[in-house]
Protein backbone atom coordinates (compact mmCIF):
# COMPACT_ATOMS: atom_id res chain seq x y z
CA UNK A 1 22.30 -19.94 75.75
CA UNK A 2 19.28 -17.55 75.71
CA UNK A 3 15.91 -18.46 74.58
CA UNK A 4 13.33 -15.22 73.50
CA UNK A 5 9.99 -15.54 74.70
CA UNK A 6 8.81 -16.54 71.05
CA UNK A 7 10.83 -19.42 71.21
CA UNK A 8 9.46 -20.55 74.81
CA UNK A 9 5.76 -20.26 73.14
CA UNK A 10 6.53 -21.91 70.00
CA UNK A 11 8.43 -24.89 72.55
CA UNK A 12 5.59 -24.87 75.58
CA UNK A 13 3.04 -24.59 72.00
CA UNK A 14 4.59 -27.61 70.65
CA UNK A 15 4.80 -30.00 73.99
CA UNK A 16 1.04 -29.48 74.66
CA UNK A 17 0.56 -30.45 70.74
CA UNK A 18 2.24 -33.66 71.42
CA UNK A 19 0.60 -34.04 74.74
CA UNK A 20 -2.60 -33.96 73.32
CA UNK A 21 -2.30 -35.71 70.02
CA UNK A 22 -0.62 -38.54 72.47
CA UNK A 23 -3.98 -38.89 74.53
CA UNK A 24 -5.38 -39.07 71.37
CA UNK A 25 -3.79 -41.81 69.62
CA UNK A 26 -3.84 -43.91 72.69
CA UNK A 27 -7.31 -42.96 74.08
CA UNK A 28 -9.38 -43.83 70.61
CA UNK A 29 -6.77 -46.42 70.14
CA UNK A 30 -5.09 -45.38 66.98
CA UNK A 31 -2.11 -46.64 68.29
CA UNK A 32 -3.02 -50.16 66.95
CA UNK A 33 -2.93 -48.78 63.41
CA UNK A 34 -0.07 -46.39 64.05
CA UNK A 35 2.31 -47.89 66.32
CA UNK A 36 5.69 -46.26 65.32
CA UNK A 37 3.87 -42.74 64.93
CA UNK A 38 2.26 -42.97 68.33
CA UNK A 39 5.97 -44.10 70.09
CA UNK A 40 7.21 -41.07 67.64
CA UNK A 41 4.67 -38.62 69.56
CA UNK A 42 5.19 -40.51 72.99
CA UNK A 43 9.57 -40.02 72.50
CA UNK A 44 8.77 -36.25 71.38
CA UNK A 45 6.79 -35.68 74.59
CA UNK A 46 9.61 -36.95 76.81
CA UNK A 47 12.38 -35.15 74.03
CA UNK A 48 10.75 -32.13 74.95
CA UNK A 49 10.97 -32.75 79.03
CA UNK A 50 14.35 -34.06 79.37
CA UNK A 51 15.49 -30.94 77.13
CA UNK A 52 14.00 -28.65 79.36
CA UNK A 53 15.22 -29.82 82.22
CA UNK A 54 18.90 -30.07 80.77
CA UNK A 55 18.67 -26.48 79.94
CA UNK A 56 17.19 -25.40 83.52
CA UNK A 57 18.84 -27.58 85.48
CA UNK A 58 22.37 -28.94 84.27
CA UNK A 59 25.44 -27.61 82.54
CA UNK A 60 25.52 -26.78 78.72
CA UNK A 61 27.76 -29.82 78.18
CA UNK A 62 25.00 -32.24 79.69
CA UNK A 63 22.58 -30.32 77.19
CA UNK A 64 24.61 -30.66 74.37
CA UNK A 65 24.88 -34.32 74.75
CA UNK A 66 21.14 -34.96 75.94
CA UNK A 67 20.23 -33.14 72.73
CA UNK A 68 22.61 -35.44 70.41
CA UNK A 69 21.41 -38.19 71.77
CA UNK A 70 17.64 -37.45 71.45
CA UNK A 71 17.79 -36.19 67.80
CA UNK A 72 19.42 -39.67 66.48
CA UNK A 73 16.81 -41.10 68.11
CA UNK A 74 14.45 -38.50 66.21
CA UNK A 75 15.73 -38.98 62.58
CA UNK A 76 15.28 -42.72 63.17
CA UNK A 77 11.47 -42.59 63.95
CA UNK A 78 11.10 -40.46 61.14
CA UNK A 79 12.30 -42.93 58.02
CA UNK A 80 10.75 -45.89 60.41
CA UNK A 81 7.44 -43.78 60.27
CA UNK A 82 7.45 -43.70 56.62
CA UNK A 83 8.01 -47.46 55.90
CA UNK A 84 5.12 -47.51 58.69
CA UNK A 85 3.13 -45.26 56.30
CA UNK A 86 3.85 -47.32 53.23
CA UNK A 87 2.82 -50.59 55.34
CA UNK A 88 -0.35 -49.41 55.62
CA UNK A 89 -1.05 -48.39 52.28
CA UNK A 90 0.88 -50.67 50.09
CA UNK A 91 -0.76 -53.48 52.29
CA UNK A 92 -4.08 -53.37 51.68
CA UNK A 93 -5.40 -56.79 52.55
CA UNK A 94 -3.00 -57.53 55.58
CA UNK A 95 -0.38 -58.48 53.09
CA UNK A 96 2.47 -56.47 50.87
CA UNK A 97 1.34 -56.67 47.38
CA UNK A 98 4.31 -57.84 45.50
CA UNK A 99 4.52 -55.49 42.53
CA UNK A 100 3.80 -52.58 45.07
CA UNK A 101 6.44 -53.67 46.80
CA UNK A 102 9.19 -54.23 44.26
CA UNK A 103 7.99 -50.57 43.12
CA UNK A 104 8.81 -48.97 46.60
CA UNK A 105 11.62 -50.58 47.39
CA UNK A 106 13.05 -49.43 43.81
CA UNK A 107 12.16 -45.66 44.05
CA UNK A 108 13.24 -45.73 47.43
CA UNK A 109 17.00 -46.93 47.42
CA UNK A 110 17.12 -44.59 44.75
CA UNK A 111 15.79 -42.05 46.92
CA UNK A 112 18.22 -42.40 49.55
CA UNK A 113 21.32 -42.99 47.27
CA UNK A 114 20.41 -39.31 45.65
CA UNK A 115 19.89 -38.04 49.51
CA UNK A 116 23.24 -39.45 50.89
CA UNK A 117 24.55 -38.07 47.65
CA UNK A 118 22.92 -34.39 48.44
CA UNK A 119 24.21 -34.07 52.07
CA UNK A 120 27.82 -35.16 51.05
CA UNK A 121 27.89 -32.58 48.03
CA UNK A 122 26.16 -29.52 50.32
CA UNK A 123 28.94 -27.78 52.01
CA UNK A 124 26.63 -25.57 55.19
CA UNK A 125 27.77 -22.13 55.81
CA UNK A 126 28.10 -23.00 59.88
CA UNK A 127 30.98 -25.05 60.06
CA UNK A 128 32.11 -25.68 64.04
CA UNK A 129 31.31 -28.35 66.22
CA UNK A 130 28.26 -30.53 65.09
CA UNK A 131 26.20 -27.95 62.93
CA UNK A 132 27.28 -28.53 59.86
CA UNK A 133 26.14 -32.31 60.79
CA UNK A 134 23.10 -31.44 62.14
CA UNK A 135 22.25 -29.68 59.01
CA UNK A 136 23.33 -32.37 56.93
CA UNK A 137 21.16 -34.48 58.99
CA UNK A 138 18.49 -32.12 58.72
CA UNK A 139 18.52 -32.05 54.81
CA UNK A 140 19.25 -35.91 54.58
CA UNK A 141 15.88 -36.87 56.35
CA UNK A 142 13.84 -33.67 54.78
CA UNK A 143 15.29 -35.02 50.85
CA UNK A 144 14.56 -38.73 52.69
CA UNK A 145 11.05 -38.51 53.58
CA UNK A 146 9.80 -36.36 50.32
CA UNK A 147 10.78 -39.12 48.30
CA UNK A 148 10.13 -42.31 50.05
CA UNK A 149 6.41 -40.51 50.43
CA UNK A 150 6.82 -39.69 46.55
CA UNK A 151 8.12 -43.35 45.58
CA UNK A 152 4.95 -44.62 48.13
CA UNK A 153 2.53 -42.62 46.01
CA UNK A 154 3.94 -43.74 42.83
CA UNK A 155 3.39 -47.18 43.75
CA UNK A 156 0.21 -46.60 45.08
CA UNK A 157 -1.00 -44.63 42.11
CA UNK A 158 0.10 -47.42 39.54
CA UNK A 159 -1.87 -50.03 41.40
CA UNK A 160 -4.94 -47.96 41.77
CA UNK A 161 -4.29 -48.79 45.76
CA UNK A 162 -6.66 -46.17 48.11
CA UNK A 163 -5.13 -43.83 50.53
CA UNK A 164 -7.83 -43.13 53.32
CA UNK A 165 -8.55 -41.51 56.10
CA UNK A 166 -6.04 -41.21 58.87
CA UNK A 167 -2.95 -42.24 56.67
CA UNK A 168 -3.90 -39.55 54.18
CA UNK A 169 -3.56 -36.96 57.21
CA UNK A 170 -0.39 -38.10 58.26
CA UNK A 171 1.03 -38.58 55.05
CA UNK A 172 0.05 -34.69 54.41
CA UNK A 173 1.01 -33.25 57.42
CA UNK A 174 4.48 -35.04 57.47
CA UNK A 175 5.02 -34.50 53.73
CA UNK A 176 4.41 -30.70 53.98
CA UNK A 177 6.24 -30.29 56.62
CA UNK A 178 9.43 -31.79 54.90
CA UNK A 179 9.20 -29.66 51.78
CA UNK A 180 9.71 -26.68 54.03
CA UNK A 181 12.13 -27.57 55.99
CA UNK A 182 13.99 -28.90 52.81
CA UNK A 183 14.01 -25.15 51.25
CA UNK A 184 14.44 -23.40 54.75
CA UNK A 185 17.58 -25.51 54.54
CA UNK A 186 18.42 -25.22 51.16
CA UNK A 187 18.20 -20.68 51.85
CA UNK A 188 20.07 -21.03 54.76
CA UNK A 189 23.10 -22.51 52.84
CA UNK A 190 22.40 -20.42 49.95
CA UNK A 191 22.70 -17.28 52.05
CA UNK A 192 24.63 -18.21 54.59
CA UNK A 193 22.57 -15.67 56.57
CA UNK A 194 21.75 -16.75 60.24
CA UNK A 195 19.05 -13.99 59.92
CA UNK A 196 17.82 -16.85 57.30
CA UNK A 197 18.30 -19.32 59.49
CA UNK A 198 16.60 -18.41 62.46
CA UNK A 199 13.49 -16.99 60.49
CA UNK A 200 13.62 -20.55 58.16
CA UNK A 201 13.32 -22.16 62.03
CA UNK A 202 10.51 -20.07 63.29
CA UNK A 203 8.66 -20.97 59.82
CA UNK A 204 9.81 -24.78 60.15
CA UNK A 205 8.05 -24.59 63.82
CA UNK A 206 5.24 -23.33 62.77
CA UNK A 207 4.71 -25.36 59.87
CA UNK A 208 4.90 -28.20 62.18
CA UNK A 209 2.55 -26.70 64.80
CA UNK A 210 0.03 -26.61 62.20
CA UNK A 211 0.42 -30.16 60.85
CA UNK A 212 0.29 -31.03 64.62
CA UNK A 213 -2.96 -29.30 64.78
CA UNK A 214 -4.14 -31.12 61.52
CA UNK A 215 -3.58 -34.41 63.12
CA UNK A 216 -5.02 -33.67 66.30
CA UNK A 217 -8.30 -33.22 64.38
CA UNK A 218 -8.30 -35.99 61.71
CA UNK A 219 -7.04 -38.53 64.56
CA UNK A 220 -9.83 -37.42 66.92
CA UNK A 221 -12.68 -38.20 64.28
CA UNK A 222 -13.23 -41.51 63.37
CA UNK A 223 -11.65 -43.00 59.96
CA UNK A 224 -14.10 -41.86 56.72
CA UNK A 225 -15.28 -45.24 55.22
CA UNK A 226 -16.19 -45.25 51.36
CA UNK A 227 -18.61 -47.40 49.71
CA UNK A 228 -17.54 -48.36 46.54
CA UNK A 229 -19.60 -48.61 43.33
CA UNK A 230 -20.62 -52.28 42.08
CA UNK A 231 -17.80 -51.75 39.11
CA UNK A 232 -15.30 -50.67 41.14
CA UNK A 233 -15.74 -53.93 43.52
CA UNK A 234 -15.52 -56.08 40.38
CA UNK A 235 -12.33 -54.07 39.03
CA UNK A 236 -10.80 -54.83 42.23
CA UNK A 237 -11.78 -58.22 42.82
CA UNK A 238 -10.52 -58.92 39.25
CA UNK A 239 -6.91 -57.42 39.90
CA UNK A 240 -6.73 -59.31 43.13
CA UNK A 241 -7.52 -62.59 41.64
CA UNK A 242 -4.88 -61.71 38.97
CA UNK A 243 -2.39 -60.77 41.60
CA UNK A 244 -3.25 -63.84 43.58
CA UNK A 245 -3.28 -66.34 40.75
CA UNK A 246 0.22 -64.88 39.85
CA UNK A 247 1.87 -65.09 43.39
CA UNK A 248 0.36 -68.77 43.50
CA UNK A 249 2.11 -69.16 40.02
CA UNK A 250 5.24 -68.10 41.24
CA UNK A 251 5.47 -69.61 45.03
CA UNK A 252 3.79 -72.57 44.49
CA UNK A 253 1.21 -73.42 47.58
CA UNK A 254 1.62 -72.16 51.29
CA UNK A 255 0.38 -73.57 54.15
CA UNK A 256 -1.45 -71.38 56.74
């Protein structure tokens, strides 16, 4: 397997990303808020290490396995880091808000009926070995995380629930990255073209070196903090009591 020098700087590019963003999150302790999306950046860093020295050091087989093993682990941070992003928002006082909840959950077993649906259907242009799986894969958590984000925002919107700050960045960064990777995916089996392929990579890399760089800089500045007018206090304070009165309603009294 050869690598270009391109790829090396887009791969050394991306480690130092993580590196730093890591020190971030754990040295101005956003890792509190952001648990699963500072273990995400922390399993990227070490991704990116044991990769490296599979590829320097040991036979293609042991790479080919080592990188199996690490992208599973990959696609599963990325859906977990979406229900994290939808904890945060749809949780506004420490707790889900029911209708919020009922709302997301909806939208989002839709979602990933429609995406299983998608990656079953799409028949990729590569088909030996694992490719075709690892574009499947590819497509299933791109289609995946645009509409769990989508169905999050819905449900958000409807309840006039605030994004903010840090969430709002990595919501962004994560969602725009998806949408291109999606259609890099989507010309690639259009085209079949490995010319397409390898340029839709380059432009999925950079993508993501950019939303890494947008995350480096929200996450390094403290978390915006609005002050809301005296009407919007009152319209909130009235739909809480409503919410309230009606979970009360329905559950009967809880004991804390």
């Amino acid at each position: 397997m050869e690598v270009g020098s391109l790829d090396n700087a887009l791969w050394a590019a991306g480690f130092l990303g993580h590196v730093a963003l890591l020190l971030i999150l754990v040295g101005r302790a956003r890792w509190r808020e952001f648990p699963v999306f500072t273990s995400l950046i922390a399993f990227q860093v070490l991704e990116t290490v044991i990769l490296f020295l599979a590829f320097r050091y040991a036979s293609g087989h042991v790479y080919f396995r080592a990188y199996w093993i690490l992208a599973c682990g990959d696609y599963c941070f990325q859906v977990a880091l979406i229900i994290e992003i939808a904890r945060i928002v749809l949780r506004p006082i420490g707790t889900w808000v029911q209708e919020a909840r009922r709302v997301f959950m909806a939208w989002s077993a839709v979602g990933t009926l429609a995406a299983v649906a998608l990656c079953l259907t799409i028949v990729p242009p590569a088909t030996s070995g694992m490719n075709p799986w690892e574009m499947r894969a590819d497509i299933f958590t791109s289609v995946l995380t645009c509409e769990l984000f989508l169905s999050m925002s819905l449900a958000a919107n409807r309840l006039r629930l605030l994004w903010r700050g840090h969430v709002m960045a990595l919501g962004q960064g994560l969602t725009v990255w998806a949408i291109f990777s999606f259609g890099g995916d989507v010309a690639y089996v259009l085209t079949g073209s490995r010319h397409v392929m390898e340029a839709s990579d380059r432009i999925r890399m950079y993508i993501y070196l950019g939303a890494l760089a947008f995350w480096i800089v929200s996450f390094w500045f403290p978390k915006r903090e609005f002050s809301p007018s005296d009407a919007e206090i009152r319209e909130r304070l009235g739909v809480l009591r409503e919410r309230t009165g009606y979970s009360s309603r329905q559950q009967g009294p809880r004991l804390r």
